[in-house]
Protein backbone atom coordinates (compact mmCIF):
# COMPACT_ATOMS: atom_id res chain seq x y z
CA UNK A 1 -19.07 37.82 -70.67
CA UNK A 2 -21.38 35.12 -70.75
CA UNK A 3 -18.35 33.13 -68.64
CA UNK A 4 -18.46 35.45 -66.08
CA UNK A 5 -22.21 35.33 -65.80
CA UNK A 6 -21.57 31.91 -64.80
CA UNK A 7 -19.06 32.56 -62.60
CA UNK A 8 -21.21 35.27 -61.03
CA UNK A 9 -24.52 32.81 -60.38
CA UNK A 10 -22.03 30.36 -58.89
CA UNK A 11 -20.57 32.72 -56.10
CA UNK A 12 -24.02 33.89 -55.68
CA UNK A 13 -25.01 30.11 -54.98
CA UNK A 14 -22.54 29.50 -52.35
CA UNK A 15 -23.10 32.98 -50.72
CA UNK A 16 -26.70 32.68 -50.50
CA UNK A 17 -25.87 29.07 -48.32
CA UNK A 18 -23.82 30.90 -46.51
CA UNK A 19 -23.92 32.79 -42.98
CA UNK A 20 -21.92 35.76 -44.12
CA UNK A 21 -24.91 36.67 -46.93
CA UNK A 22 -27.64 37.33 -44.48
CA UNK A 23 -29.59 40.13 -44.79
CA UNK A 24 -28.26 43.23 -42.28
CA UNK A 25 -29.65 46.75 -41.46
CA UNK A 26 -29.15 49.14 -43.93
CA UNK A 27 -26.28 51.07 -43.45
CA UNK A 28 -28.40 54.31 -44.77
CA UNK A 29 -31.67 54.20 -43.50
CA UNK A 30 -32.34 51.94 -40.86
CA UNK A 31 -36.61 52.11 -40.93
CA UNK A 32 -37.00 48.72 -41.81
CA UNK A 33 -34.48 48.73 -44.68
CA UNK A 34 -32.30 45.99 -44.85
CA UNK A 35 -28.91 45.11 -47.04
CA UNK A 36 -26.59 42.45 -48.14
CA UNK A 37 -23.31 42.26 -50.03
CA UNK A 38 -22.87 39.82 -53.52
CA UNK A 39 -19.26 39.26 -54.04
CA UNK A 40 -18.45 39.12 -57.75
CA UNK A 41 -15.60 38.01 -59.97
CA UNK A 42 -12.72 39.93 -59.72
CA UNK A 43 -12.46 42.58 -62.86
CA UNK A 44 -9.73 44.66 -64.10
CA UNK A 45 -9.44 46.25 -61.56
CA UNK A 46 -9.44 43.76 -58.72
CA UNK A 47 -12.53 42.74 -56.48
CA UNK A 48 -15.87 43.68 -56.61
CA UNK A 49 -19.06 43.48 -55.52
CA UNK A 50 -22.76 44.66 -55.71
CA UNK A 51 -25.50 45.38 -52.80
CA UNK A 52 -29.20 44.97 -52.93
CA UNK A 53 -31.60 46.76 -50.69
CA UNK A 54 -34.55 45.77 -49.40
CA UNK A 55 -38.00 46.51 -47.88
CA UNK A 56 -40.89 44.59 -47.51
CA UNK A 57 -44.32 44.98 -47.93
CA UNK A 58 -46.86 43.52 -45.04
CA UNK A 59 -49.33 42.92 -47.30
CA UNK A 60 -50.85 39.82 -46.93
CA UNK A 61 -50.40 39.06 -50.68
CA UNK A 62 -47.82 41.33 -52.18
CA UNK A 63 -48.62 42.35 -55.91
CA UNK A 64 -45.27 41.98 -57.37
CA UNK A 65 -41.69 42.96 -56.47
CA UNK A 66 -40.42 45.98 -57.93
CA UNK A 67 -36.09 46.14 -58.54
CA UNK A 68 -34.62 49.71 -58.56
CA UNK A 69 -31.15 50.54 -60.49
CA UNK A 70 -29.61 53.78 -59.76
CA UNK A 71 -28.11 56.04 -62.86
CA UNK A 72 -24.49 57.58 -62.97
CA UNK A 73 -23.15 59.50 -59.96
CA UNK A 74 -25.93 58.06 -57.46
CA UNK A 75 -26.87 55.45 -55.37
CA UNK A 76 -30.28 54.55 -53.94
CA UNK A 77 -31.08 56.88 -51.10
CA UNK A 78 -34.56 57.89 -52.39
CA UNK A 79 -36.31 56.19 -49.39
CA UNK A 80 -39.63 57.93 -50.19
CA UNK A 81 -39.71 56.03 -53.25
CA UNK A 82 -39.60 52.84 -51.35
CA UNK A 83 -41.71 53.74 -49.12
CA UNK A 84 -44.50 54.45 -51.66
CA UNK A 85 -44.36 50.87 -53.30
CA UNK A 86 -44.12 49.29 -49.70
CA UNK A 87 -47.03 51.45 -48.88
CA UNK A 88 -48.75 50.54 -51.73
CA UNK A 89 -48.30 46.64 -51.32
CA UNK A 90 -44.97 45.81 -53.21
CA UNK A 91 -42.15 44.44 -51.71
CA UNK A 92 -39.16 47.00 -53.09
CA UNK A 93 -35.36 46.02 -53.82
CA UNK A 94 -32.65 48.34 -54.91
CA UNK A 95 -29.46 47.58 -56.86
CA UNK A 96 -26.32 49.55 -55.59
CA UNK A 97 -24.06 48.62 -58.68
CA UNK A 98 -20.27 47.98 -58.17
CA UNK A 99 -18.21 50.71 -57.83
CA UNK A 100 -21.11 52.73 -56.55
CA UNK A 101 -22.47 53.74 -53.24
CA UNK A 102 -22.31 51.18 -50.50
CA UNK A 103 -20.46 48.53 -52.93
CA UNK A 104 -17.61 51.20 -53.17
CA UNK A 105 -14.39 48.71 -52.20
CA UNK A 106 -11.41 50.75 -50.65
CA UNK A 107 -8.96 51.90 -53.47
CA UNK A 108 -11.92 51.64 -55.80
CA UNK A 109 -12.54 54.33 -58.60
CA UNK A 110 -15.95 55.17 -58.02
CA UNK A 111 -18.31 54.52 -61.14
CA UNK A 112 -15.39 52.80 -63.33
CA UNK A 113 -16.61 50.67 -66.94
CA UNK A 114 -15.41 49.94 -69.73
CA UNK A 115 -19.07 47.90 -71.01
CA UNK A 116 -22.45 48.54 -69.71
CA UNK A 117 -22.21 44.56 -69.78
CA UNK A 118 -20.21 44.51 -66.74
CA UNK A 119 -23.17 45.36 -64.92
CA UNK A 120 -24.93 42.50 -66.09
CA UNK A 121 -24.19 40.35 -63.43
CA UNK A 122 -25.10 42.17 -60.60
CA UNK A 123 -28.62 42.50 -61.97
CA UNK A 124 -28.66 38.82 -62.76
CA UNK A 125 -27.48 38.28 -58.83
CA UNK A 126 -30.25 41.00 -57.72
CA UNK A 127 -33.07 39.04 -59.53
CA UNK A 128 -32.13 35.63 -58.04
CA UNK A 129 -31.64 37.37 -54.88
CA UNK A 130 -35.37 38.26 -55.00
CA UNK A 131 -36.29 34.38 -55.96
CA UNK A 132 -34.35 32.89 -53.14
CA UNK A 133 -36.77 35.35 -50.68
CA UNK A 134 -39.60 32.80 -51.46
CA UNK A 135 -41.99 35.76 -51.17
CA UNK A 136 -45.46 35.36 -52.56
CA UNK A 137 -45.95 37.33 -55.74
CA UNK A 138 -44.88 35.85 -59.25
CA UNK A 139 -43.63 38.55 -61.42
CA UNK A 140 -40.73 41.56 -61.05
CA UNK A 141 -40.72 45.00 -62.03
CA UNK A 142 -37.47 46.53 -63.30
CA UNK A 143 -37.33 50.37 -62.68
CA UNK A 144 -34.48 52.23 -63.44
CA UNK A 145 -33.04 55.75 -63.65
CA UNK A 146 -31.07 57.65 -65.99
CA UNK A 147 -27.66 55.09 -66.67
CA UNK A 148 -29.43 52.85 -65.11
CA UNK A 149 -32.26 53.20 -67.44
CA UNK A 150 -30.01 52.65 -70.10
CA UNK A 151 -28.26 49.41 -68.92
CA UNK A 152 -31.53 47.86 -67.86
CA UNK A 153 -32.47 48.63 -71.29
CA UNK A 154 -29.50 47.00 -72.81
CA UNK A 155 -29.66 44.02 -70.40
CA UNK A 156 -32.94 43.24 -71.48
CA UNK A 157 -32.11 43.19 -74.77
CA UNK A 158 -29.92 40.71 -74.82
CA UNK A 159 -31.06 38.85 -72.26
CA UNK A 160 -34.86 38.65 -73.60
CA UNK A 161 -35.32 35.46 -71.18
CA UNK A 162 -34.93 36.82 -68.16
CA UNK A 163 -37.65 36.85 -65.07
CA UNK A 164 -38.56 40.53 -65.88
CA UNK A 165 -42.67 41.59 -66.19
CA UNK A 166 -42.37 45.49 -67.20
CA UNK A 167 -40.02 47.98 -67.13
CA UNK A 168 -40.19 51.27 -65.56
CA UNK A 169 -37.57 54.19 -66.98
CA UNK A 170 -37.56 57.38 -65.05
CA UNK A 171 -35.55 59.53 -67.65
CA UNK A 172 -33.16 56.93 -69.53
CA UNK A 173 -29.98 58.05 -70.76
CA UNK A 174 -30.43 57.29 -74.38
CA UNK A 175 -28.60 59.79 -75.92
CA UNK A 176 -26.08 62.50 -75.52
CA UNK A 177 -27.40 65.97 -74.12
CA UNK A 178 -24.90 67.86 -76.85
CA UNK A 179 -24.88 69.42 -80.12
CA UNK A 180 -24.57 68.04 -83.41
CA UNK A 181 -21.07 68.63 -83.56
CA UNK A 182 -20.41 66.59 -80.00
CA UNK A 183 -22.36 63.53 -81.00
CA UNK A 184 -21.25 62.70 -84.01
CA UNK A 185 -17.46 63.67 -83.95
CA UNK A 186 -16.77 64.56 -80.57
CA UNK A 187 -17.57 61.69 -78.36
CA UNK A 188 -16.76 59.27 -81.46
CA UNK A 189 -13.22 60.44 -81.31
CA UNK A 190 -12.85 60.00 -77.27
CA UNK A 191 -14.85 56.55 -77.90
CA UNK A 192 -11.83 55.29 -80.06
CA UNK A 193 -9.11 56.81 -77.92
CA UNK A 194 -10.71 54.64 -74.99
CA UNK A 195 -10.40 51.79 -76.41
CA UNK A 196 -6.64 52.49 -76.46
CA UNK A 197 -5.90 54.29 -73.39
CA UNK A 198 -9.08 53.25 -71.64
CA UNK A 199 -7.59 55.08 -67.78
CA UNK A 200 -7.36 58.63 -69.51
CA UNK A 201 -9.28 60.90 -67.66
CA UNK A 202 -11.88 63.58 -69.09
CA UNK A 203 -13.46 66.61 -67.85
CA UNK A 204 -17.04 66.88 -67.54
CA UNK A 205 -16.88 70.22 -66.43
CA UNK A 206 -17.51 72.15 -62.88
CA UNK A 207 -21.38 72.64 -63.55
CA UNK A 208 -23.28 71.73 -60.38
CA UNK A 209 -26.40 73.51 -60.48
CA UNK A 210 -28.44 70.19 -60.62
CA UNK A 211 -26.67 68.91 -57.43
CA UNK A 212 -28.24 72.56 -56.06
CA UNK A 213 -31.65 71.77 -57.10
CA UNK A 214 -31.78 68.44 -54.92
CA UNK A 215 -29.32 69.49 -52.17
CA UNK A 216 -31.65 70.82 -49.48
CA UNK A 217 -28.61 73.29 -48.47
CA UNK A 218 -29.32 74.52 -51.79
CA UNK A 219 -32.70 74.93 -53.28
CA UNK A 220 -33.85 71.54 -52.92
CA UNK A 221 -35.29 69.10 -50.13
CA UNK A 222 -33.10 66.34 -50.17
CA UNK A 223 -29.87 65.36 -48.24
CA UNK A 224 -27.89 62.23 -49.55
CA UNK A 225 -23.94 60.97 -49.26
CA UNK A 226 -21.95 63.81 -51.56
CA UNK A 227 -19.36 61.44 -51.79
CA UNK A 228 -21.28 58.93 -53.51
CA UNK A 229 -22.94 61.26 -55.03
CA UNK A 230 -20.81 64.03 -55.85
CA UNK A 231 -22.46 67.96 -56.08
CA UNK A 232 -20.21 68.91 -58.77
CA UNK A 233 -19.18 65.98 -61.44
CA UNK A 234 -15.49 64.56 -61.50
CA UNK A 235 -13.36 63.16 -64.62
CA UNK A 236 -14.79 59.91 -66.10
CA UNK A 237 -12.85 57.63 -67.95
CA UNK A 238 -12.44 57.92 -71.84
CA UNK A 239 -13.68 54.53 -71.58
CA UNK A 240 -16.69 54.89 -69.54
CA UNK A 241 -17.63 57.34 -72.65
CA UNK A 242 -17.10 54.33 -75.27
CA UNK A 243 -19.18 51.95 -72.74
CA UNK A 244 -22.40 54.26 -72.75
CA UNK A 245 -22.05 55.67 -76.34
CA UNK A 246 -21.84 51.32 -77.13
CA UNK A 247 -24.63 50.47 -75.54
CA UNK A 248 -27.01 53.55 -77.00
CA UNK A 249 -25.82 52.53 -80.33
CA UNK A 250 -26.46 48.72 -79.77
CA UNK A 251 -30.24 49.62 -78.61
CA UNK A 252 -30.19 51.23 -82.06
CA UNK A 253 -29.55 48.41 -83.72
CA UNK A 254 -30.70 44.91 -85.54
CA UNK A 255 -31.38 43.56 -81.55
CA UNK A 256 -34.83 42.52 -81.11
CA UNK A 257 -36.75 45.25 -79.49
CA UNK A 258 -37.75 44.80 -75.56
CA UNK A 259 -40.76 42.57 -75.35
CA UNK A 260 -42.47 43.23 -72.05
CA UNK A 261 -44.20 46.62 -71.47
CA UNK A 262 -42.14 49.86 -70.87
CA UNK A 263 -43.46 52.89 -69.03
CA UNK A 264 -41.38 55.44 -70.46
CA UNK A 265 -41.43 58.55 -67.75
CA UNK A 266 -39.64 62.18 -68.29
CA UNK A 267 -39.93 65.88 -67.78
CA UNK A 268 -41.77 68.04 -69.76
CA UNK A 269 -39.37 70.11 -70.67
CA UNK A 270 -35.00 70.62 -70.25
CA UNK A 271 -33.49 73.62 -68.98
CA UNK A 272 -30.16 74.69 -69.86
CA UNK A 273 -27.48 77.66 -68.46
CA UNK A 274 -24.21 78.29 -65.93
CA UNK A 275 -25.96 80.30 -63.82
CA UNK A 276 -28.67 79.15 -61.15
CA UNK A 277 -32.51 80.57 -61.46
CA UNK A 278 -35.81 78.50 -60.46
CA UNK A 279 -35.85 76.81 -63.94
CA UNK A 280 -33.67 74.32 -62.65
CA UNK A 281 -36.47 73.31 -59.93
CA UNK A 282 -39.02 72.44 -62.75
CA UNK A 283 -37.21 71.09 -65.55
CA UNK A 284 -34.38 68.13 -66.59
CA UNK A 285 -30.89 70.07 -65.54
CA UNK A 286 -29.47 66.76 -67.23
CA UNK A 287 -30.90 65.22 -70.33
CA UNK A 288 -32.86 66.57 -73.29
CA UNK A 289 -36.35 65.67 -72.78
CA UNK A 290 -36.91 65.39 -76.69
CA UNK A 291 -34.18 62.42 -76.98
CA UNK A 292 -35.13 60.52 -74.19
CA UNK A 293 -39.06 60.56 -76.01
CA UNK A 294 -37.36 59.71 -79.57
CA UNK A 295 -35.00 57.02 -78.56
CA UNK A 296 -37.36 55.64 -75.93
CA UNK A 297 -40.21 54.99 -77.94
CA UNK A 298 -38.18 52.77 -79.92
CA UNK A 299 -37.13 50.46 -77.00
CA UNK A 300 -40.13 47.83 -77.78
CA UNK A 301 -43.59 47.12 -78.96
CA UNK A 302 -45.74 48.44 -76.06
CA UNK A 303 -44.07 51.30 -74.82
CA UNK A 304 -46.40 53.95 -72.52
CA UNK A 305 -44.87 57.43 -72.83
CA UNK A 306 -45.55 59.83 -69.67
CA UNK A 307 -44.13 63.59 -69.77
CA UNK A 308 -44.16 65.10 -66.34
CA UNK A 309 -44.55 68.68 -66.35
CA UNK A 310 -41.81 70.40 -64.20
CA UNK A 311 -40.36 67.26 -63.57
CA UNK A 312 -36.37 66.82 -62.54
CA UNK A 313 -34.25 64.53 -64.28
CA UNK A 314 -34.77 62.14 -61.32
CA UNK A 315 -38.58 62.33 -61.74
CA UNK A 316 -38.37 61.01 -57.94
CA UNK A 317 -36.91 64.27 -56.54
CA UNK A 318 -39.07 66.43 -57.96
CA UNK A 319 -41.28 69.26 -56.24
CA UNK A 320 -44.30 67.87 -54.71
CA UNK A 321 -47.04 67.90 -57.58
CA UNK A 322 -44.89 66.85 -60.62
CA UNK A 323 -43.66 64.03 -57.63
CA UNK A 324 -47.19 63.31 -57.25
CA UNK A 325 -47.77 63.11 -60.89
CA UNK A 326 -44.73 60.79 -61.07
CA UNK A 327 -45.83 58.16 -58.66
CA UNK A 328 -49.63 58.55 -60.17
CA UNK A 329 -48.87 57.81 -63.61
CA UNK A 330 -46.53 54.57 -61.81
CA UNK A 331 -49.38 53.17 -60.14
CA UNK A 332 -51.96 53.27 -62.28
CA UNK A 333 -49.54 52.11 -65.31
CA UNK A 334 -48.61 48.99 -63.13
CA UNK A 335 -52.51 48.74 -62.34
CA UNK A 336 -53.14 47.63 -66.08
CA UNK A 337 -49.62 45.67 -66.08
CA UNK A 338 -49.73 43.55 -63.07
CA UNK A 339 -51.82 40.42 -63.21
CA UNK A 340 -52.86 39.47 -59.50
């Protein structure tokens, strides 16, 4: 791994001297968003890449540079959120990981790992991405979501030196959202059969009342790419399960703990069923609330923990006052955090 770290900060060096890396219009928004490829090392399954996203703040004197990572099933497409740090006087970058969203190859599987480490790279490349801008603020924000919460976590971790201020985590996938039973036997068991027939495909079920609550042809407000973001959620790999369950028990164990602050942001509460009803508008359709606090508290030293009530699982696509109460409890977290 640490090899093809190496590898990946070389390509990045010769692609940020070259023509072909320049930054280009977002293929999404447009509004003043702007993208560019990183090519990677070639994987098990053949090329690969990444894609950051950008928008910049005209702020005379930025106040820092905030990095967004996307979870599982998603891609960035919240432009609000942008918006609001751009607004606000941060210049804001988004991580498309590979195999997701606009880094999606032809032939690709879409969301395919077998370690949470193989994201690694593309959030080293991100980072030095935002150096070589030459922009004038000192200090990055990592903010994550969901899976991304979780690798971020991870990453930082184990990689305690790199140029990372705080970390924001907008419902981190810590843990599991099933019984007893699941946890501890169940997703053991497909863990170990990944690691011999990583490829074999399992079910997660045809549930897709969460897709409903955001989908604004549903009940929600939001429109986004369904087939980067799929409304109801296809087979993963038995060895995507062994990659996440790895990484939540490594965060468990004898690592140090994360030293730079963490704002630790969630819903209030989780609502459960197979049916739809307006529960699913004010609560986390995804995650159980109650892990994410447990597990995140124990992330590092100086961790702020924020419950948002009626709050989705992507705190960002929320209804309008537990939104509000979202990017409140941001703002005046980073406030205290960020040393102008």
């Amino acid at each position: 791994m640490k090899l093809r770290r190496i590898l990946t900060l070389l390509l990045l060096l010769v692609s940020l001297l070259t023509a072909s890396a320049q930054w280009l219009p977002d293929t999404v928004f447009g509004q003043g968003y702007t993208m560019r490829y990183i090519d990677q090392p070639d994987d098990y399954a053949g090329p690969e890449r990444c894609t950051v996203v950008r928008k910049l703040t005209t702020c005379q004197h930025p106040k820092a540079a905030i990095l967004y990572i996307h979870g599982y099933n998603d891609y960035f497409f919240q432009a609000e959120e942008g918006n609001r740090f751009v607004d606000s006087c941060y210049d804001f970058y988004a991580l498309d990981l590979r195999k997701y969203g606009r880094s999606i190859l032809p032939g690709q599987r879409k969301f395919q790992a077998r370690d949470m480490k193989e994201y690694f790279p593309d959030i080293d490349s991100a980072l030095s991405v935002i150096a070589a801008d030459g922009r004038p603020h000192r200090q990055i924000v990592l903010m994550a979501h969901s899976t991304g919460g979780l690798i971020t976590s991870y990453y930082l971790t184990l990689t305690p030196q790199a140029p990372v201020e705080a970390l924001i985590l907008n419902s981190p996938f810590l843990e599991w959202n099933f019984n007893g039973f699941m946890r501890k036997i169940a997703i053991p068991t497909v863990g170990f059969i990944g690691r011999i027939f990583p490829g074999m495909k399992i079910s997660q079920g045809s549930i897709s009342l969460y897709a409903e609550s955001l989908l604004k042809e549903y009940h929600g407000e939001w429109q986004y790419n369904t087939q980067w973001k799929t409304v109801k959620p296809e087979k993963v790999e038995a060895s995507w399960i062994k990659a996440i369950s790895s990484a939540q028990k490594e965060l468990r164990g004898k690592h140090p703990k994360i030293s730079i602050p963490i704002l630790l942001l969630h819903s209030d509460n989780s609502v459960y069923g197979d049916k739809w009803d307006d529960s699913f508008l004010h609560g986390d359709a995804v995650l159980n609330v109650e892990h994410i606090a447990r597990f995140g508290r124990e992330l590092g030293s100086d961790v702020t923990e924020i419950a948002i009530p009626g709050g989705l699982h992507d705190l960002a696509l929320s209804a309008e006052p537990a939104r509000e109460a979202f990017y409140d409890a941001i703002f005046t977290w980073l406030r205290k955090i960020i040393k102008n």
